[in-house]
PDB file of N, CA and C in Angstrom:
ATOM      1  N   UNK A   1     -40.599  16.750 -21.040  1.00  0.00           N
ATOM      2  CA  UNK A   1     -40.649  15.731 -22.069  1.00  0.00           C
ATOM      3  C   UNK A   1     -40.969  14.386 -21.417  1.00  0.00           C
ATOM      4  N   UNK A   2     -42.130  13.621 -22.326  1.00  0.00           N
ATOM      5  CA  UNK A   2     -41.877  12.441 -21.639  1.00  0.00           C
ATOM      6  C   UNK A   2     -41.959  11.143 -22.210  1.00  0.00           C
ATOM      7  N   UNK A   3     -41.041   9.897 -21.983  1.00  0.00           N
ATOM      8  CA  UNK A   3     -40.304   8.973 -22.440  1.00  0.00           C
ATOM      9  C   UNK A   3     -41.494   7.675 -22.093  1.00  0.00           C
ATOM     10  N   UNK A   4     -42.373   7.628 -23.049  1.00  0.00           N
ATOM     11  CA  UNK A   4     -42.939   6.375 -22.823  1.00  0.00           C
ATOM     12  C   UNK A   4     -44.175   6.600 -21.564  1.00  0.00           C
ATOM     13  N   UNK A   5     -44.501   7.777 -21.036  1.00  0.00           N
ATOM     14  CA  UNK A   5     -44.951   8.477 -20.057  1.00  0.00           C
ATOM     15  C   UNK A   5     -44.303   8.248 -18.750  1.00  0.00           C
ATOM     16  N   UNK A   6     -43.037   8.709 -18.795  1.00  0.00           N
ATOM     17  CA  UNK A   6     -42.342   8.761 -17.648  1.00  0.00           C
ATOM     18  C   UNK A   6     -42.130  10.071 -17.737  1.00  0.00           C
ATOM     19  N   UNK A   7     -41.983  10.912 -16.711  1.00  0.00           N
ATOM     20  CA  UNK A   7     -41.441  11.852 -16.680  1.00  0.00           C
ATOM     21  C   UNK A   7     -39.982  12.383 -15.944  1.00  0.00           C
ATOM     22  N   UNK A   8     -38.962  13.183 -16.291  1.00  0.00           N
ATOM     23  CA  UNK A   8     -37.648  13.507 -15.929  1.00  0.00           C
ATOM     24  C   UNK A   8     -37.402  13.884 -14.656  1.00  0.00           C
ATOM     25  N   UNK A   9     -37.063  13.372 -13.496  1.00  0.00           N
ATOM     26  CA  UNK A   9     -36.576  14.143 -12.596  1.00  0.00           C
ATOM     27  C   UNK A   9     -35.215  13.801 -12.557  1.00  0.00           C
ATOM     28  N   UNK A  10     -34.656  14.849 -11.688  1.00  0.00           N
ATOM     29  CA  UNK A  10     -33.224  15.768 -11.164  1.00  0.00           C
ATOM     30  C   UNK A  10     -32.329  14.735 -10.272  1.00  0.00           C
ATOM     31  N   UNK A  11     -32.878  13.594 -10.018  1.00  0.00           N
ATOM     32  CA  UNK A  11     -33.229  12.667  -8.805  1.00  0.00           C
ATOM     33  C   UNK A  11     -31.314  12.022  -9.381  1.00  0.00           C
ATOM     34  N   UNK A  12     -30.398  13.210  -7.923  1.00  0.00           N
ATOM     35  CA  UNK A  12     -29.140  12.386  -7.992  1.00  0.00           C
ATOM     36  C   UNK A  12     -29.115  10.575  -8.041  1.00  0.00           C
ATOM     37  N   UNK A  13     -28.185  10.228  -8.364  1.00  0.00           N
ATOM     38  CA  UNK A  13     -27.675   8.444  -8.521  1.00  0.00           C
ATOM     39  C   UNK A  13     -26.503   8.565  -8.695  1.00  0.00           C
ATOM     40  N   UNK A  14     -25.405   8.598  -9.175  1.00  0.00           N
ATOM     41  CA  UNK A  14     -24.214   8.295  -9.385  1.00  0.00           C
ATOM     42  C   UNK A  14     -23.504   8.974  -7.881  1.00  0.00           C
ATOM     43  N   UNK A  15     -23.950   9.959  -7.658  1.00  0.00           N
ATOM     44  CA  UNK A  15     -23.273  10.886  -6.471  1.00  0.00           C
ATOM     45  C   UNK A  15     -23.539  10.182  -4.735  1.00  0.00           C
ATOM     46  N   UNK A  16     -24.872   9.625  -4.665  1.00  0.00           N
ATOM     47  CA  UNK A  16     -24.665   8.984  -3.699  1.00  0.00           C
ATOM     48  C   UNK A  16     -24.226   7.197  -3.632  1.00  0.00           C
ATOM     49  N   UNK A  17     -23.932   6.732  -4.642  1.00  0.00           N
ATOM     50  CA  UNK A  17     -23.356   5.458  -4.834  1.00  0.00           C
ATOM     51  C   UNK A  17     -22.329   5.367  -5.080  1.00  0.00           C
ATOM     52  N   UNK A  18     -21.625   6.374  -5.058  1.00  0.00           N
ATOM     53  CA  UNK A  18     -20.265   6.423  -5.481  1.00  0.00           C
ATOM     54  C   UNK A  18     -19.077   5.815  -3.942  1.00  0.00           C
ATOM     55  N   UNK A  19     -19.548   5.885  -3.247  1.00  0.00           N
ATOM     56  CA  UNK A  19     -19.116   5.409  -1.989  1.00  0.00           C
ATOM     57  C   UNK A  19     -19.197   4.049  -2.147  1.00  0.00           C
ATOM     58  N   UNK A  20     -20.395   3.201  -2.601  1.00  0.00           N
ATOM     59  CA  UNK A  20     -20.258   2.044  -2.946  1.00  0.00           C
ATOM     60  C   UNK A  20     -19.544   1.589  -3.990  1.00  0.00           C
ATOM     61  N   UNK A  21     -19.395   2.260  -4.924  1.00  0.00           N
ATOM     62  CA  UNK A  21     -19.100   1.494  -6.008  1.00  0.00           C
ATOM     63  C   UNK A  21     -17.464   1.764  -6.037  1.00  0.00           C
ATOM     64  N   UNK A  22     -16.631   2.539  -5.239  1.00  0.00           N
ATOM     65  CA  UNK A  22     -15.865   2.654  -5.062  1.00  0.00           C
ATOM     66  C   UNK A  22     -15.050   1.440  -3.807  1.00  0.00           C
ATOM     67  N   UNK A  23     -15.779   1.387  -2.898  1.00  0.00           N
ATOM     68  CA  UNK A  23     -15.634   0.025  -2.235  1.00  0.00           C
ATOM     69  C   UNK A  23     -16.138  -0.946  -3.018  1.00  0.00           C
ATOM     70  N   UNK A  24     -16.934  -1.287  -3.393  1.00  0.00           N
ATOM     71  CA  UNK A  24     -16.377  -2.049  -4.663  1.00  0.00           C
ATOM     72  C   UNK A  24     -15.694  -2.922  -5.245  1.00  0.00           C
ATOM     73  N   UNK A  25     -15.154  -1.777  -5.865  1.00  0.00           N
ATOM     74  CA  UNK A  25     -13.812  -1.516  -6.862  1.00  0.00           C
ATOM     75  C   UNK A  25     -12.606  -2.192  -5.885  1.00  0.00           C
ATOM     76  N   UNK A  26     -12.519  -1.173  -4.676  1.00  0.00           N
ATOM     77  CA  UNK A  26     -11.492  -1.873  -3.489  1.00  0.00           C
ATOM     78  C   UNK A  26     -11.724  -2.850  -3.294  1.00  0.00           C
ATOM     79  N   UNK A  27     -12.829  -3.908  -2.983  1.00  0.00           N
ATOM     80  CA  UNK A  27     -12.556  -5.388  -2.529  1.00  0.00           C
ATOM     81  C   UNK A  27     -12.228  -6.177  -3.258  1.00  0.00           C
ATOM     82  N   UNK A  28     -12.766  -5.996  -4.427  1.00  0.00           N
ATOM     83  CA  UNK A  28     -12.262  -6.510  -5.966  1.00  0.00           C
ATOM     84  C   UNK A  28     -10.678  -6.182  -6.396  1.00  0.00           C
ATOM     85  N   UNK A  29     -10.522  -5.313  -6.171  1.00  0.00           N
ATOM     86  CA  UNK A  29      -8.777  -5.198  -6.109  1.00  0.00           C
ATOM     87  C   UNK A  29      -7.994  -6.095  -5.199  1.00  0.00           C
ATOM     88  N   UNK A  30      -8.432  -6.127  -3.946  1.00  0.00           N
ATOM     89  CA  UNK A  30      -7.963  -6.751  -2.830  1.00  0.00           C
ATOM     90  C   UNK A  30      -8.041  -8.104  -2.367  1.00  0.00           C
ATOM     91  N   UNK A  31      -9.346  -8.690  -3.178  1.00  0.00           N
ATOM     92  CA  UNK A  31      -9.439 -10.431  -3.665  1.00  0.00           C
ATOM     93  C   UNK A  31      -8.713 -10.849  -4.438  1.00  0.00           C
ATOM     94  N   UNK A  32      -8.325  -9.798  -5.739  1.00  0.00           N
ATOM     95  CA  UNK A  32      -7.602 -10.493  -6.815  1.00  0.00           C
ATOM     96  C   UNK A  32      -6.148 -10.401  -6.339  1.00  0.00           C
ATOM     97  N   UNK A  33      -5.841  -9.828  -5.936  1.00  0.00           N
ATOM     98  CA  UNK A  33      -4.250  -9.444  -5.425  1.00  0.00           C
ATOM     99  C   UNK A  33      -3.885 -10.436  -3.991  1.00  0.00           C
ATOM    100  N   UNK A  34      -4.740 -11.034  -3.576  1.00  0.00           N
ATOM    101  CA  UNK A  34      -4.731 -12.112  -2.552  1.00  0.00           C
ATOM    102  C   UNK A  34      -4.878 -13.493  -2.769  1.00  0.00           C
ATOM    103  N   UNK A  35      -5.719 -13.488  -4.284  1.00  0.00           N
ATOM    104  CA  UNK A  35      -6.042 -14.461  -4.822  1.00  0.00           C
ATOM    105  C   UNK A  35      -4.476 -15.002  -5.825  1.00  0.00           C
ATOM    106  N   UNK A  36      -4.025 -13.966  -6.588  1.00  0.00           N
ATOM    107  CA  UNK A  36      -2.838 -14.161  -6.829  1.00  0.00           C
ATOM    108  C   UNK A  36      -1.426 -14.207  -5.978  1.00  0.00           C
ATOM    109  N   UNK A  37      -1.236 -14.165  -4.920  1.00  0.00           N
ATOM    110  CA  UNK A  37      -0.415 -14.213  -3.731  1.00  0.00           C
ATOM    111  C   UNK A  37      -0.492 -15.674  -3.039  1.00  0.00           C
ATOM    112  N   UNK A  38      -2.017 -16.144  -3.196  1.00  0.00           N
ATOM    113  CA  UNK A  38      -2.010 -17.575  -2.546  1.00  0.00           C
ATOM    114  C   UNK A  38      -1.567 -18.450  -3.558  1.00  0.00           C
ATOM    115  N   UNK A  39      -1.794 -18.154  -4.975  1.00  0.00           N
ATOM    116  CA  UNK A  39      -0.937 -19.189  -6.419  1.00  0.00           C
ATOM    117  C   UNK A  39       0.446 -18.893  -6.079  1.00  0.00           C
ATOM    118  N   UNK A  40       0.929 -17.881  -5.900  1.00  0.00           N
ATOM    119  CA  UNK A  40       2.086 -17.972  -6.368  1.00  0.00           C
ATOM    120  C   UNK A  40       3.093 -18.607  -5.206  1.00  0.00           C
ATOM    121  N   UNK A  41       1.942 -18.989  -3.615  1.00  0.00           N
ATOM    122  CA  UNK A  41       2.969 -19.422  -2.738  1.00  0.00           C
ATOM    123  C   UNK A  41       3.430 -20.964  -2.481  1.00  0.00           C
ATOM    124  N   UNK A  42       4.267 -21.239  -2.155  1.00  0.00           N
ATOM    125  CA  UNK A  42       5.569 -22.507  -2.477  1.00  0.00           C
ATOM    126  C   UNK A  42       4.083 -23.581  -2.085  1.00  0.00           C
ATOM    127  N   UNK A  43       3.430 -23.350  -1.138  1.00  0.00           N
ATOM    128  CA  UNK A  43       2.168 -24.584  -1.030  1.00  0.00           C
ATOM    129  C   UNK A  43       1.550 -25.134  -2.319  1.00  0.00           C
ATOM    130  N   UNK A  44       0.775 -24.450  -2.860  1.00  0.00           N
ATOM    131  CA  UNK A  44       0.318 -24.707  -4.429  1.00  0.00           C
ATOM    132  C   UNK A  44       0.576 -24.227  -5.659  1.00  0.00           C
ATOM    133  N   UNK A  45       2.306 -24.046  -5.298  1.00  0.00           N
ATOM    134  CA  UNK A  45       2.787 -23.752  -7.012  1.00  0.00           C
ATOM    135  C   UNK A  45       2.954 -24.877  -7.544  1.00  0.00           C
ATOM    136  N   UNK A  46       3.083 -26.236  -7.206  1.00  0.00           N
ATOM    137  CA  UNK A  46       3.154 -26.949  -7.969  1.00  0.00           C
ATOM    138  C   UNK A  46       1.698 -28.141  -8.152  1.00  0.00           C
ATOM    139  N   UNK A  47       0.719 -27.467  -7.619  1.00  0.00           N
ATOM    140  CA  UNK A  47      -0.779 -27.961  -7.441  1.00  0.00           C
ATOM    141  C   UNK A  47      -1.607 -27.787  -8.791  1.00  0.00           C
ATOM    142  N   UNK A  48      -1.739 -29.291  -9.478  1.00  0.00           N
ATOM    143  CA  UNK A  48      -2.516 -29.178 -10.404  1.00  0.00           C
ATOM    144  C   UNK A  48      -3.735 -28.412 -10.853  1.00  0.00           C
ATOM    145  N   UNK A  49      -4.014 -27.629  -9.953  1.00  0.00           N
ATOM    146  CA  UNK A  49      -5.340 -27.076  -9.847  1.00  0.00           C
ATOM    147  C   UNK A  49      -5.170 -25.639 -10.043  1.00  0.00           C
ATOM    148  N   UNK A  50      -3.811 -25.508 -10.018  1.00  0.00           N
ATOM    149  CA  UNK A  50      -3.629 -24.009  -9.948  1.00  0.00           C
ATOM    150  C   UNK A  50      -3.075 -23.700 -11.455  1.00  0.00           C
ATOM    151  N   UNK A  51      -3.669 -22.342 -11.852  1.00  0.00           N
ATOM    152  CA  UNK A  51      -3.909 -22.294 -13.366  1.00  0.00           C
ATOM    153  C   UNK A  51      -2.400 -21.690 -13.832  1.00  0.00           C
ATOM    154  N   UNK A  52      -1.468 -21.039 -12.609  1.00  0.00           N
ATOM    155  CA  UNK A  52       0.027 -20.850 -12.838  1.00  0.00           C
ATOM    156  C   UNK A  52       0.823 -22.026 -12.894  1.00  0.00           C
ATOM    157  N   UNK A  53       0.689 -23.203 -12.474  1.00  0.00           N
ATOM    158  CA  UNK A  53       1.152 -24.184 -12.357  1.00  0.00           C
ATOM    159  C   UNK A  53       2.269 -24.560 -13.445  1.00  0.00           C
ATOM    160  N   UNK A  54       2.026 -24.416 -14.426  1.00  0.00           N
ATOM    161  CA  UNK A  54       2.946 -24.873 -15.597  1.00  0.00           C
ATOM    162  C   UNK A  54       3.872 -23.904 -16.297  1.00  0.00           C
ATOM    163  N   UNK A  55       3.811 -22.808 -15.460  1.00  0.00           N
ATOM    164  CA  UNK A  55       4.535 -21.713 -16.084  1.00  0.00           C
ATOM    165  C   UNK A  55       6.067 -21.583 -14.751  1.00  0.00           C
ATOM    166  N   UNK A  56       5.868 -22.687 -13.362  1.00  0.00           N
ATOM    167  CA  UNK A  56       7.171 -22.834 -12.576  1.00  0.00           C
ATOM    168  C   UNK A  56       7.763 -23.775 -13.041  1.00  0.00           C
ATOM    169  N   UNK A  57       9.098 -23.883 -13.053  1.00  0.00           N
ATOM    170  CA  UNK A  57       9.653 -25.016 -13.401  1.00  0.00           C
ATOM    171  C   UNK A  57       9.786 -26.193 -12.442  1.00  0.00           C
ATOM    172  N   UNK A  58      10.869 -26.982 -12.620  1.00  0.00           N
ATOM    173  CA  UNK A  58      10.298 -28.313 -11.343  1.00  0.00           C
ATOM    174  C   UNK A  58      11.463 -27.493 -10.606  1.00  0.00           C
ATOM    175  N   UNK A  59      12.578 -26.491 -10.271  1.00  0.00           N
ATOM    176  CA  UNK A  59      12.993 -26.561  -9.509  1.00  0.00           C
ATOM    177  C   UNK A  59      12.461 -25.655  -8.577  1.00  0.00           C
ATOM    178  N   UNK A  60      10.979 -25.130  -8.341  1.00  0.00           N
ATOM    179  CA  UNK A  60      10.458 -24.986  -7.434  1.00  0.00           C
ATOM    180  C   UNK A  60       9.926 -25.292  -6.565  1.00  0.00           C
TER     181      UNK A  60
END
């Protein structure tokens, strides 16, 4: 069958990228979970810039 005159091949993709897209997934896990670890530490919890900021109270 063919789509606009393309024709179909068998031609794996998901199976060899899956290594990538799985690392990925891991660095993106591992930025955000670092990224939230540096807000929440005593340096810029009370730093205007930081978007947790107003949810510590002042006796932090």
């Amino acid at each position: 069958m063919s789509f606009f005159g393309l024709k179909r091949y068998s031609t794996p993709i998901l199976k060899p990228m899956l290594p990538f897209f799985l690392g990925g997934a891991i660095v993106f896990y591992g930025t955000v979970k670092l990224r939230d670890a540096m807000m929440d530490s005593a340096e810029y919890r009370n730093d205007p810039r930081n978007p947790k900021a107003g949810k510590y109270g002042s006796d932090h």
